[in-house]
PDB file of N, CA and C in Angstrom:
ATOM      1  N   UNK A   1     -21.002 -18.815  -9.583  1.00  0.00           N
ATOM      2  CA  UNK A   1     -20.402 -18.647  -8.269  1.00  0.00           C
ATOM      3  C   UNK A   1     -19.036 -17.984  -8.361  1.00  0.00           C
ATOM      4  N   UNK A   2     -18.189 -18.368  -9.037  1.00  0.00           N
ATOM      5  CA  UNK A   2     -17.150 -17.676  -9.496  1.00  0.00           C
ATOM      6  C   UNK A   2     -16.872 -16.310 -10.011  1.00  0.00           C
ATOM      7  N   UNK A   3     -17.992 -15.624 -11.089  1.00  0.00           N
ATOM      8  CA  UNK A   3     -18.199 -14.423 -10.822  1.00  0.00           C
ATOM      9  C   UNK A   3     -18.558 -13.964 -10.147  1.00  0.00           C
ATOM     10  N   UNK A   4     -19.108 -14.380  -8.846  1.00  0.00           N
ATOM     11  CA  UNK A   4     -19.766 -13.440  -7.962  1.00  0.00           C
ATOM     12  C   UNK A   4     -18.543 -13.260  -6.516  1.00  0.00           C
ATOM     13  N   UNK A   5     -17.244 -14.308  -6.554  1.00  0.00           N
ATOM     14  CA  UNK A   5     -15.808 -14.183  -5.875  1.00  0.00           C
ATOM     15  C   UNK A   5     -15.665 -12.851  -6.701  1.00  0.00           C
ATOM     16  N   UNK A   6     -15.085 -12.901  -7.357  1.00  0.00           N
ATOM     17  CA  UNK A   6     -14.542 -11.752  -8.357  1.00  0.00           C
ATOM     18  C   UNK A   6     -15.012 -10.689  -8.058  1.00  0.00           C
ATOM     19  N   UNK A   7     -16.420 -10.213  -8.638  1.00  0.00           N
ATOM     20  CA  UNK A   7     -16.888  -9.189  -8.500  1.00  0.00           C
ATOM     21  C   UNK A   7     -16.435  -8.898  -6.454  1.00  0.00           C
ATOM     22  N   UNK A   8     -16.503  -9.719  -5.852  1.00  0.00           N
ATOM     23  CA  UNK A   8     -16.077  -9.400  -4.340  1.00  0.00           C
ATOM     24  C   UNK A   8     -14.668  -9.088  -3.867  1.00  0.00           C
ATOM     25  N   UNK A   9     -13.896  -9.329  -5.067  1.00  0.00           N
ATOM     26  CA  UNK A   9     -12.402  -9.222  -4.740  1.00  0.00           C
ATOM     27  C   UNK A   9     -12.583  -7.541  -5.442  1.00  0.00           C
ATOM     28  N   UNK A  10     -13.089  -7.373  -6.608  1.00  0.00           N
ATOM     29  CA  UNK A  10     -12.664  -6.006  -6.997  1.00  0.00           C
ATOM     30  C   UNK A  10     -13.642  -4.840  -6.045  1.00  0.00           C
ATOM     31  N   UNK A  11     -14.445  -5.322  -5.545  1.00  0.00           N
ATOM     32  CA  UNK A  11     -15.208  -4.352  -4.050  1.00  0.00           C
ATOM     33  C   UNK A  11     -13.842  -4.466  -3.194  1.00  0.00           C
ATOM     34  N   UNK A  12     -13.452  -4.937  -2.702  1.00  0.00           N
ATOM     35  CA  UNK A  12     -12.531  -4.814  -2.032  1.00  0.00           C
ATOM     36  C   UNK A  12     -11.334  -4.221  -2.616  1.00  0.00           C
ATOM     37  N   UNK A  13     -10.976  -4.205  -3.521  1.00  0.00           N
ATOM     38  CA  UNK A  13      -9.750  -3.442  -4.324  1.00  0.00           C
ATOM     39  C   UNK A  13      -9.828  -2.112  -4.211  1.00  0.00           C
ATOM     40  N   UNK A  14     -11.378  -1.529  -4.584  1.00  0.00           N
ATOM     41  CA  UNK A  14     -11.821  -0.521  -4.225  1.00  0.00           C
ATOM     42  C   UNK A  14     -11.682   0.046  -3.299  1.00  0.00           C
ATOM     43  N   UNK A  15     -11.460   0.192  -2.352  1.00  0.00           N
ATOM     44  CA  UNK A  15     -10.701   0.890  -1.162  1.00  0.00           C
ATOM     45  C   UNK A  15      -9.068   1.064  -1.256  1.00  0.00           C
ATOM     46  N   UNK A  16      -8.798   0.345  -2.243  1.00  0.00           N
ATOM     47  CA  UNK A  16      -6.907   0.430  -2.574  1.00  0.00           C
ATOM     48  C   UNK A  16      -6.758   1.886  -3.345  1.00  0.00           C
ATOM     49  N   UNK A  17      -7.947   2.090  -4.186  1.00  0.00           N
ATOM     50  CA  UNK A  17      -7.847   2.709  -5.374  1.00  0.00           C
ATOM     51  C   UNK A  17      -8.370   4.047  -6.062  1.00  0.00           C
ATOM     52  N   UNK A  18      -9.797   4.169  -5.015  1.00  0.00           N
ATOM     53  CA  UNK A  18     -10.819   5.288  -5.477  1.00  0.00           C
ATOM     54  C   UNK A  18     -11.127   5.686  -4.389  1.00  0.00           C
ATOM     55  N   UNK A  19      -9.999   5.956  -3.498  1.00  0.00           N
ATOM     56  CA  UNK A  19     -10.881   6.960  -2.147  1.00  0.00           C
ATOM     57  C   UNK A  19      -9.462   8.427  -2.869  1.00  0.00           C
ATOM     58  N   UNK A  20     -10.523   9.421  -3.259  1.00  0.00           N
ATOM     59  CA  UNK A  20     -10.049  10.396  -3.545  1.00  0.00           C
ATOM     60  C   UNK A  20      -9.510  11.317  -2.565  1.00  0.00           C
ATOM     61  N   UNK A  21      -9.941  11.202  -1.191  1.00  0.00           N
ATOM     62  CA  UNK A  21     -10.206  12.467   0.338  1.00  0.00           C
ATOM     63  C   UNK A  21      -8.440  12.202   0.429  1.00  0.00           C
ATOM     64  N   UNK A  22      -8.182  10.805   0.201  1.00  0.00           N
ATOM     65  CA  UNK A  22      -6.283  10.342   1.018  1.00  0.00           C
ATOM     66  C   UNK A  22      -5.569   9.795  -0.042  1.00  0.00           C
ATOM     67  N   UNK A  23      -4.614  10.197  -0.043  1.00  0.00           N
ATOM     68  CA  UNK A  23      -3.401   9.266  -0.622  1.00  0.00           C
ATOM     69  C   UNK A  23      -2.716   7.590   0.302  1.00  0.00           C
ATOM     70  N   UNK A  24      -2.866   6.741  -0.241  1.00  0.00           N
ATOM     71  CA  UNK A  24      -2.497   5.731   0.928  1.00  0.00           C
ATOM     72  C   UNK A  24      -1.525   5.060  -0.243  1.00  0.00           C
ATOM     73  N   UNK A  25      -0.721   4.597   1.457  1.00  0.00           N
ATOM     74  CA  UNK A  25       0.708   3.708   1.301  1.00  0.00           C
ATOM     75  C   UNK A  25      -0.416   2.860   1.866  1.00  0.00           C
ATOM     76  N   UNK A  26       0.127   1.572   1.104  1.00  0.00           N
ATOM     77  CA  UNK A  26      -0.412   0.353   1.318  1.00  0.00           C
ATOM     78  C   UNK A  26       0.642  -0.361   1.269  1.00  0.00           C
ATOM     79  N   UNK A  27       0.713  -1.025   2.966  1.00  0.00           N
ATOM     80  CA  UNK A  27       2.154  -2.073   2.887  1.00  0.00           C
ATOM     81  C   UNK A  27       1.305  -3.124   3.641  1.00  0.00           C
ATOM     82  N   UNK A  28       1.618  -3.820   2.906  1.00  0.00           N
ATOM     83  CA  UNK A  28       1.911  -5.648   2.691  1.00  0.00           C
ATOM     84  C   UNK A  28       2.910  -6.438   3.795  1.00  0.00           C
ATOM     85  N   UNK A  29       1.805  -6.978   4.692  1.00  0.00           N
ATOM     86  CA  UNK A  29       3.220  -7.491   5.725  1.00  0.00           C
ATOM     87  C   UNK A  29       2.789  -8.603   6.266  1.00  0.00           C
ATOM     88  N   UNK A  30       3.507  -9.629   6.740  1.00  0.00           N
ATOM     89  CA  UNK A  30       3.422 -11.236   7.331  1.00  0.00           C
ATOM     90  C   UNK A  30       3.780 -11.070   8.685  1.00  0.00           C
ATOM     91  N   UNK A  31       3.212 -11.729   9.631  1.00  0.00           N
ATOM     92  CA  UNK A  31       3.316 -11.959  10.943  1.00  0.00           C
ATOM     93  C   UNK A  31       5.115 -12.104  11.213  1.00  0.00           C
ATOM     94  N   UNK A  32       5.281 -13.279   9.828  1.00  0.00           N
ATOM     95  CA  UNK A  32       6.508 -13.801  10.054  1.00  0.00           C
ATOM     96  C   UNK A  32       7.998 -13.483   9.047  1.00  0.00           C
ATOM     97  N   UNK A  33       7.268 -11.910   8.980  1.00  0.00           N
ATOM     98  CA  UNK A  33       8.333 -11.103   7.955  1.00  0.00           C
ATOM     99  C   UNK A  33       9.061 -10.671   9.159  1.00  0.00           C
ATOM    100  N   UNK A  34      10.638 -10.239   8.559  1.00  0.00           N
ATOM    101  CA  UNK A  34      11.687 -10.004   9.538  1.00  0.00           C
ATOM    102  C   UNK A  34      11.812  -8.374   9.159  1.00  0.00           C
ATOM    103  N   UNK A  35      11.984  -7.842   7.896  1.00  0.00           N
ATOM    104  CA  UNK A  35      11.744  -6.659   7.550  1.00  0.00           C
ATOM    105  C   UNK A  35      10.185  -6.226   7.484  1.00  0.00           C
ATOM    106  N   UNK A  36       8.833  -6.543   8.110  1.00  0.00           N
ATOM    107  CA  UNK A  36       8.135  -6.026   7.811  1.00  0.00           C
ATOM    108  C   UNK A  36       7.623  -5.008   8.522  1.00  0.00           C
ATOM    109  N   UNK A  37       8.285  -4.664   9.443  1.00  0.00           N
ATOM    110  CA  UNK A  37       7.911  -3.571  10.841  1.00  0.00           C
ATOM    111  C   UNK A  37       8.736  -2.687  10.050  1.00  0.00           C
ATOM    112  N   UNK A  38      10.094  -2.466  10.053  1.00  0.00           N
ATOM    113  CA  UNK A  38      11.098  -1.605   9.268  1.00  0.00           C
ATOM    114  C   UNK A  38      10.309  -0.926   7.854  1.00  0.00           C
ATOM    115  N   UNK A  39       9.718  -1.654   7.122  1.00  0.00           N
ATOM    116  CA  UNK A  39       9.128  -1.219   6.177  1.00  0.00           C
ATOM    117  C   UNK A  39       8.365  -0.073   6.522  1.00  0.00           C
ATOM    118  N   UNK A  40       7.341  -1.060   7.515  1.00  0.00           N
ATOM    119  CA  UNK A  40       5.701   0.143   8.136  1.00  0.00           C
ATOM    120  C   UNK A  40       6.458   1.233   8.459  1.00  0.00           C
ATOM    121  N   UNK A  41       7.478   1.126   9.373  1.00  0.00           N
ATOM    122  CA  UNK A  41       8.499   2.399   9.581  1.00  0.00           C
ATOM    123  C   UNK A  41       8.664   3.690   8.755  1.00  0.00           C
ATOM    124  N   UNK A  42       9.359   2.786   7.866  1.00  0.00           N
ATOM    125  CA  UNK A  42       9.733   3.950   6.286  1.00  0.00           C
ATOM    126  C   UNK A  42       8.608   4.554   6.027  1.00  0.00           C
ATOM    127  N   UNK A  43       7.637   3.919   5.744  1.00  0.00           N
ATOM    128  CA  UNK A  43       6.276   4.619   5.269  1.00  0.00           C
ATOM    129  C   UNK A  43       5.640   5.726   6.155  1.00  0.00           C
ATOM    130  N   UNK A  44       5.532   5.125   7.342  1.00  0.00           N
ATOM    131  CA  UNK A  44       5.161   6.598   8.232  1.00  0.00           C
ATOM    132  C   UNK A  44       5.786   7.134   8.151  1.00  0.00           C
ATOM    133  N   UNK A  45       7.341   7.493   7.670  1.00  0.00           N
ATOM    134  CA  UNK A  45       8.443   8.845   8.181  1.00  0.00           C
ATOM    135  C   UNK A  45       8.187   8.958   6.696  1.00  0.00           C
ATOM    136  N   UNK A  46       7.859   8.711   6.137  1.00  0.00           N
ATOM    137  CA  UNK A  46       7.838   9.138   4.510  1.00  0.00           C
ATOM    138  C   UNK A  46       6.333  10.004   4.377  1.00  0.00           C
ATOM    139  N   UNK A  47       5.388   9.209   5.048  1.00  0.00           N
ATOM    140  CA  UNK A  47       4.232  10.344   5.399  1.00  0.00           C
ATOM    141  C   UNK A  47       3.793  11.169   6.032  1.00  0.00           C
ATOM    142  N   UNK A  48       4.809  11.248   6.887  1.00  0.00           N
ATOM    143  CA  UNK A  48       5.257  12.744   7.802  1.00  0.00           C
ATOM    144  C   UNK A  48       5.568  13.777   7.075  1.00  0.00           C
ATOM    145  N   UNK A  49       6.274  13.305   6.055  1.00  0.00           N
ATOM    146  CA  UNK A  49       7.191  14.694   5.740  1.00  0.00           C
ATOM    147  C   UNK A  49       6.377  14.974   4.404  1.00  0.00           C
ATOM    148  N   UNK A  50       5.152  14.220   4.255  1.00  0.00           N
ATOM    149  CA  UNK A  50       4.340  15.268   3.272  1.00  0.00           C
ATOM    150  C   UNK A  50       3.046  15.892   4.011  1.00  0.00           C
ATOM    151  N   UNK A  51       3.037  16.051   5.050  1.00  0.00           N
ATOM    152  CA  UNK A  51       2.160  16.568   5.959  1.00  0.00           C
ATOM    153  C   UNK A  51       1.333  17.516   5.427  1.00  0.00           C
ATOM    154  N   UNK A  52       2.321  18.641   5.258  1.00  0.00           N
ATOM    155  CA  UNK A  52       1.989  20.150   4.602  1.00  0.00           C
ATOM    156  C   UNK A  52       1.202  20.043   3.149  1.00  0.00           C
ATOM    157  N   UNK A  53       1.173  18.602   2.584  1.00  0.00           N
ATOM    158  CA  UNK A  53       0.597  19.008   1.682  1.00  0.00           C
ATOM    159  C   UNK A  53      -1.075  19.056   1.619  1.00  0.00           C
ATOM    160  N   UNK A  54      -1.822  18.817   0.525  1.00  0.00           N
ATOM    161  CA  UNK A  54      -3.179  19.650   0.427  1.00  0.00           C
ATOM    162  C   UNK A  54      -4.132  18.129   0.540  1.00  0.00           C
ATOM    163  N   UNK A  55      -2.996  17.163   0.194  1.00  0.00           N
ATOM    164  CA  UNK A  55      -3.893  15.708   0.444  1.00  0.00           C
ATOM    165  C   UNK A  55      -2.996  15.023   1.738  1.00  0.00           C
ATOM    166  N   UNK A  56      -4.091  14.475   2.399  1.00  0.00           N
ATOM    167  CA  UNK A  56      -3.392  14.046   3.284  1.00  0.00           C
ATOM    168  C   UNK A  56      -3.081  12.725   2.874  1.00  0.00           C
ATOM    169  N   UNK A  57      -2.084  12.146   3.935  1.00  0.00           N
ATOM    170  CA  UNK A  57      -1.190  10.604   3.514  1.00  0.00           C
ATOM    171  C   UNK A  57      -1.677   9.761   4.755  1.00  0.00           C
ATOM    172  N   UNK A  58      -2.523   8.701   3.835  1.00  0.00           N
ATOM    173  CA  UNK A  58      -2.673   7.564   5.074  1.00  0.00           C
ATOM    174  C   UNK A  58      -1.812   6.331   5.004  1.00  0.00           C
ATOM    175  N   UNK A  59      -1.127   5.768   5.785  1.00  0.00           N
ATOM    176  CA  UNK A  59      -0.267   4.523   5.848  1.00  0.00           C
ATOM    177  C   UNK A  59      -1.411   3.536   6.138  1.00  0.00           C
ATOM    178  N   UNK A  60      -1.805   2.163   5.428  1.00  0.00           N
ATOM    179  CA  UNK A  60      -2.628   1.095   5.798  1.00  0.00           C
ATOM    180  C   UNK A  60      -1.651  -0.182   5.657  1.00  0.00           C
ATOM    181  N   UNK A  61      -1.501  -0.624   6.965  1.00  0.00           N
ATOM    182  CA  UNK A  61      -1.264  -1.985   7.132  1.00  0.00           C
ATOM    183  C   UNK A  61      -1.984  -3.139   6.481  1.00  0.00           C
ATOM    184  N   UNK A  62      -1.787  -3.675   6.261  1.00  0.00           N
ATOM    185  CA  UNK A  62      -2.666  -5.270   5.594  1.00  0.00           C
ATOM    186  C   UNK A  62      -2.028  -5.993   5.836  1.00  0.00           C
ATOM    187  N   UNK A  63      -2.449  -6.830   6.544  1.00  0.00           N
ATOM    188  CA  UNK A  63      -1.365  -8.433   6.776  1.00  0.00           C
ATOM    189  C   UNK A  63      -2.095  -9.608   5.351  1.00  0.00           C
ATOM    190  N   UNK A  64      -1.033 -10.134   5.487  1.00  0.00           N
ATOM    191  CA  UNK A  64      -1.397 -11.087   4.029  1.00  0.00           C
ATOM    192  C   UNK A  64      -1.969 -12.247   4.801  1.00  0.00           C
ATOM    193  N   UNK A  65      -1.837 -12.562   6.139  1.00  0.00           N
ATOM    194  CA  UNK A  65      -2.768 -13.666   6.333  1.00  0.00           C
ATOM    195  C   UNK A  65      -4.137 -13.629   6.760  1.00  0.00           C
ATOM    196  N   UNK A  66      -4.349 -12.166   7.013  1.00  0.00           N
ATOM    197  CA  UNK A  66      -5.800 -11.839   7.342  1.00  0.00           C
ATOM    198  C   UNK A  66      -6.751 -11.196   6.536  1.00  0.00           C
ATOM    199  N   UNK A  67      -6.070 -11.088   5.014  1.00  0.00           N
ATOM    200  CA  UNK A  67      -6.726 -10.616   4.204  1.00  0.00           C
ATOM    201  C   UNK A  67      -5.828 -11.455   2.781  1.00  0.00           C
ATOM    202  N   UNK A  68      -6.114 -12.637   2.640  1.00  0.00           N
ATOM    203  CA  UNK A  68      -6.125 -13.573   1.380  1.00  0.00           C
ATOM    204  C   UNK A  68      -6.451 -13.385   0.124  1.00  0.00           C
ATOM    205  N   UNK A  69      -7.951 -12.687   0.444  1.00  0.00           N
ATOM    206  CA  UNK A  69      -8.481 -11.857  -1.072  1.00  0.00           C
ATOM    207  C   UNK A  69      -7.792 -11.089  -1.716  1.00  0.00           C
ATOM    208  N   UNK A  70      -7.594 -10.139  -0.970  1.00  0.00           N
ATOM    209  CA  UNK A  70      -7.031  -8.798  -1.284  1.00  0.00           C
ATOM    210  C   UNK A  70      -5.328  -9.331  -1.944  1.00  0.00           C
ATOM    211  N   UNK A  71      -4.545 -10.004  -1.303  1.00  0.00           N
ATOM    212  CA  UNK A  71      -3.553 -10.357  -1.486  1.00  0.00           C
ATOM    213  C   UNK A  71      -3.279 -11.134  -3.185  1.00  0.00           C
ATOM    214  N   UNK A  72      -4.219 -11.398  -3.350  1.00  0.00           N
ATOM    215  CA  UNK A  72      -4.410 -12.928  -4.346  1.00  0.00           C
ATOM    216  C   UNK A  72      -4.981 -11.950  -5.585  1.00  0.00           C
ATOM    217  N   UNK A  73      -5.770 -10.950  -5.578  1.00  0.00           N
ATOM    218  CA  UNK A  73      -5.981  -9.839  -6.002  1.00  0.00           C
ATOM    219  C   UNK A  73      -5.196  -9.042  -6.900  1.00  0.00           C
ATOM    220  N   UNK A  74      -4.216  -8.850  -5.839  1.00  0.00           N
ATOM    221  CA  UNK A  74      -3.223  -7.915  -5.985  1.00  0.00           C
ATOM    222  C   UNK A  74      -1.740  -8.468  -6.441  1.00  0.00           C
ATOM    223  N   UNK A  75      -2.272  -9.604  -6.500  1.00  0.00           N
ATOM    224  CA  UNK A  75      -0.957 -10.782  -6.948  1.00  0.00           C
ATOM    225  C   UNK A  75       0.467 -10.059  -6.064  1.00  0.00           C
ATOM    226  N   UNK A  76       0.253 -10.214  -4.767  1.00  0.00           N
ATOM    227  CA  UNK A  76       1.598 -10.041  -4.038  1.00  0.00           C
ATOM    228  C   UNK A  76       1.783 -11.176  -3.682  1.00  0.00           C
ATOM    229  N   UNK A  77       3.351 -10.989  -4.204  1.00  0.00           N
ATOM    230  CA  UNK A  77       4.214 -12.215  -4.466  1.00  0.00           C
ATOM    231  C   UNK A  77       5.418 -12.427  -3.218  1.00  0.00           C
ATOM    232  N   UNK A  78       5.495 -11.197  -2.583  1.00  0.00           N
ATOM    233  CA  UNK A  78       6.554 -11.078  -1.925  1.00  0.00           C
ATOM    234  C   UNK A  78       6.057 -10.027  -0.567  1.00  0.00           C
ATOM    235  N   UNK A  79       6.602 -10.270   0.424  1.00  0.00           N
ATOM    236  CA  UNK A  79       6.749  -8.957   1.880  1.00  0.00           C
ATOM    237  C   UNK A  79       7.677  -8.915   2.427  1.00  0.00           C
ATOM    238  N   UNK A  80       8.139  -7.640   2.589  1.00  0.00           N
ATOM    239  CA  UNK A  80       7.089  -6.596   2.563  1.00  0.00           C
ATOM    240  C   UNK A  80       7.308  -6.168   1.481  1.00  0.00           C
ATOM    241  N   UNK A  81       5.383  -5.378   0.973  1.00  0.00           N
ATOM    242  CA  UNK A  81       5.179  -4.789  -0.064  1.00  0.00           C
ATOM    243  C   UNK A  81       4.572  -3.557  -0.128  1.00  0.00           C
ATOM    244  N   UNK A  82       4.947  -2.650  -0.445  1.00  0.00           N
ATOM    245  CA  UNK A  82       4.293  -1.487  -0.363  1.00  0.00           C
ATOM    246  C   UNK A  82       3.486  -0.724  -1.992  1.00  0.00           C
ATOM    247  N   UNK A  83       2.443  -0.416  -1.853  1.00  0.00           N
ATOM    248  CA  UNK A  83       1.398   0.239  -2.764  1.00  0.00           C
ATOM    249  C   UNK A  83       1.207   0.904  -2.697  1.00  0.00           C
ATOM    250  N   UNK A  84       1.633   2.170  -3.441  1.00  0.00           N
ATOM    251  CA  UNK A  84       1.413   3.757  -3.625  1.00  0.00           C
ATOM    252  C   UNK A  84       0.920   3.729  -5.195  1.00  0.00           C
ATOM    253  N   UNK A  85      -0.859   3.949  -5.226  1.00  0.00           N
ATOM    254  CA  UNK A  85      -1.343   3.716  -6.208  1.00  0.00           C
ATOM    255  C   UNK A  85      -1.009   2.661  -7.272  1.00  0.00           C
ATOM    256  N   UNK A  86      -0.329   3.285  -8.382  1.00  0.00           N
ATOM    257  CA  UNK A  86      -0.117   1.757  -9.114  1.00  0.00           C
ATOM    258  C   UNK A  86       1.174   1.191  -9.308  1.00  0.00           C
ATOM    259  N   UNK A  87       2.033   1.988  -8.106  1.00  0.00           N
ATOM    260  CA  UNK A  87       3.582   1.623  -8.295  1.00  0.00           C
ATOM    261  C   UNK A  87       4.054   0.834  -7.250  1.00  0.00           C
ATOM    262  N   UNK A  88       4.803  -0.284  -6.794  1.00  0.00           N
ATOM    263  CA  UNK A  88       4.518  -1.034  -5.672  1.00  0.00           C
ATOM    264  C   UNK A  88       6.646  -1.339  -6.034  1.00  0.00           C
ATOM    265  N   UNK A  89       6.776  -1.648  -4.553  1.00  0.00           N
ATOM    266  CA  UNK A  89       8.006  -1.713  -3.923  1.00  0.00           C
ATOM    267  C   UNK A  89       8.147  -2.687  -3.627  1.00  0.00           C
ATOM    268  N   UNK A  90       8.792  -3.749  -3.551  1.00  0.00           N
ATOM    269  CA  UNK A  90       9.070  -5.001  -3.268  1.00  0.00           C
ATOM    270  C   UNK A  90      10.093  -5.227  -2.534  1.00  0.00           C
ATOM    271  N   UNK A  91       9.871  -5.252  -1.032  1.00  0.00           N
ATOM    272  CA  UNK A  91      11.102  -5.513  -0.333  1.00  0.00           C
ATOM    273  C   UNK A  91      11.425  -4.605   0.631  1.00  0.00           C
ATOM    274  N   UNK A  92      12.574  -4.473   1.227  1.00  0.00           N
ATOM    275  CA  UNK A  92      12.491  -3.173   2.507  1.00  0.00           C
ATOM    276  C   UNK A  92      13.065  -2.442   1.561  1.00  0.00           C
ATOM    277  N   UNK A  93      12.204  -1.368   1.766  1.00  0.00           N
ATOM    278  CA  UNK A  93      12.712   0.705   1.148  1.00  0.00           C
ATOM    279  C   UNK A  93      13.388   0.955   2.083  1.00  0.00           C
ATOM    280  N   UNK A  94      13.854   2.083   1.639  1.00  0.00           N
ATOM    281  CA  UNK A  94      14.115   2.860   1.789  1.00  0.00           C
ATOM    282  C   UNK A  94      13.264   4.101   2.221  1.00  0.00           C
ATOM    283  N   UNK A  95      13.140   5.225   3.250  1.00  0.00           N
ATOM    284  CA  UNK A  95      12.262   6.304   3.226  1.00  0.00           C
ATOM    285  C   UNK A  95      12.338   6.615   1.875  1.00  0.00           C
ATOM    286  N   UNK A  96      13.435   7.209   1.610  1.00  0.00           N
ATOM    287  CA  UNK A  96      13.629   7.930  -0.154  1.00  0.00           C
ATOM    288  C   UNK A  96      13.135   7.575  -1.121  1.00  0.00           C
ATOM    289  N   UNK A  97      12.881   6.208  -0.763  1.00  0.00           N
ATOM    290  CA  UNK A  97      12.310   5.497  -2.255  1.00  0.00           C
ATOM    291  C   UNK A  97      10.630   5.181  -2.106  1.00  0.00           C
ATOM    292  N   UNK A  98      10.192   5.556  -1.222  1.00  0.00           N
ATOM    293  CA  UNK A  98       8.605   5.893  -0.783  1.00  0.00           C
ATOM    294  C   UNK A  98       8.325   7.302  -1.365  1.00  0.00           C
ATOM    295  N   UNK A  99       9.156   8.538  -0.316  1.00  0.00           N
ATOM    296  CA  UNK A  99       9.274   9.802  -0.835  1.00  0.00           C
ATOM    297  C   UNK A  99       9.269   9.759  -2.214  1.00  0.00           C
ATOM    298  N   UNK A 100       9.860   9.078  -3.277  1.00  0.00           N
ATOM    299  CA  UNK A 100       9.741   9.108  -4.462  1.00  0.00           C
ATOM    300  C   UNK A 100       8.606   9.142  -4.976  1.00  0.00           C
ATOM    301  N   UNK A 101       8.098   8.157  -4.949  1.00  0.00           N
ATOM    302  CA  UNK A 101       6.708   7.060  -5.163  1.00  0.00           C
ATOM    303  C   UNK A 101       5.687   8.051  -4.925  1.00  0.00           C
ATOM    304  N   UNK A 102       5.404   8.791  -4.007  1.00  0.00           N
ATOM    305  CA  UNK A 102       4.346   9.823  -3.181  1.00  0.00           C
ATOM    306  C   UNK A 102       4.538  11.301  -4.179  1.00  0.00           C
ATOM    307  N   UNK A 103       6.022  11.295  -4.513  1.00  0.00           N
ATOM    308  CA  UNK A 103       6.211  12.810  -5.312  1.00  0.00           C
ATOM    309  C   UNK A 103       5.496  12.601  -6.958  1.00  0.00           C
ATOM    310  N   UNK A 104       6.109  11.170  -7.212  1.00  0.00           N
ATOM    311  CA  UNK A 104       5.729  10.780  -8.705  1.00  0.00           C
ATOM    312  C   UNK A 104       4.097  10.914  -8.438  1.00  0.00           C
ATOM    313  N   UNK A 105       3.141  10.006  -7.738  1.00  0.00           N
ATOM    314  CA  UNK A 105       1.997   9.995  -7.643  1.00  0.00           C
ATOM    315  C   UNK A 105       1.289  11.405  -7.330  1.00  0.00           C
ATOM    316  N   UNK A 106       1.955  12.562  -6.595  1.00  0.00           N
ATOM    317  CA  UNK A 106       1.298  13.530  -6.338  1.00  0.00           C
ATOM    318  C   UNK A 106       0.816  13.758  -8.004  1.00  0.00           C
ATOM    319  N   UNK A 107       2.297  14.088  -8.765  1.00  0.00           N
ATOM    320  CA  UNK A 107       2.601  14.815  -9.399  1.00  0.00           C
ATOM    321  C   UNK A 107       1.820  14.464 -10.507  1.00  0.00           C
ATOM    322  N   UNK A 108       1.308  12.778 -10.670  1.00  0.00           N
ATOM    323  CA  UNK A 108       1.056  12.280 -11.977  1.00  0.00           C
ATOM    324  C   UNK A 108      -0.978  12.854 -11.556  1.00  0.00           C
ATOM    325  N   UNK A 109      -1.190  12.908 -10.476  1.00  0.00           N
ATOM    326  CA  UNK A 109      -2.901  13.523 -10.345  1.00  0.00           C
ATOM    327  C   UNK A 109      -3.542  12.288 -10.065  1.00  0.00           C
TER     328      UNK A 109
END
């Protein structure tokens, strides 16, 4: 029974990780986060301004209380959290420090 949780948590990871068509910001947020709107913020103005490029940028919300798996998964410890492939932000960004994250990830393929 226990392998068969597992194997259901990494189906679900799978959408964090192997959709090749988008680049996604994945932020991490609590009903009862005070910075977690400010965060979602940064991330859309951070995926605006790569518009022009050849992949497009999707921002995905996840609330940590409506998705437990995924959270427990992903061992987030803290919100807001943001996930740009395998580099993750802990706390309110900065736009710049998203913009970073998106240039490194273009760049790394």
């Amino acid at each position: 029974m226990m392998q068969n949780n597992q194997l259901t948590n990494w189906e679900m990871l799978d959408a964090f990780f192997n959709d090749k068509d988008s680049l996604k910001i994945n932020v991490f947020t609590s009903n009862s986060c005070t910075f977690c709107g400010e965060a979602l913020q940064a991330a859309r103005e951070a995926a605006k301004k790569f518009q022009d490029f050849d992949m497009p940028i999707e921002v995905i919300e996840t609330s940590v209380e409506e998705q437990p798996d995924i959270v427990e998964a992903l061992s987030v410890i803290a919100v807001p959290m943001i996930l740009i492939g395998n580099s993750k932000i802990i706390g309110l960004p900065q736009t710049e420090d998203i913009e970073l994250l998106l240039h490194q990830t273009i760049l790394a393929g």
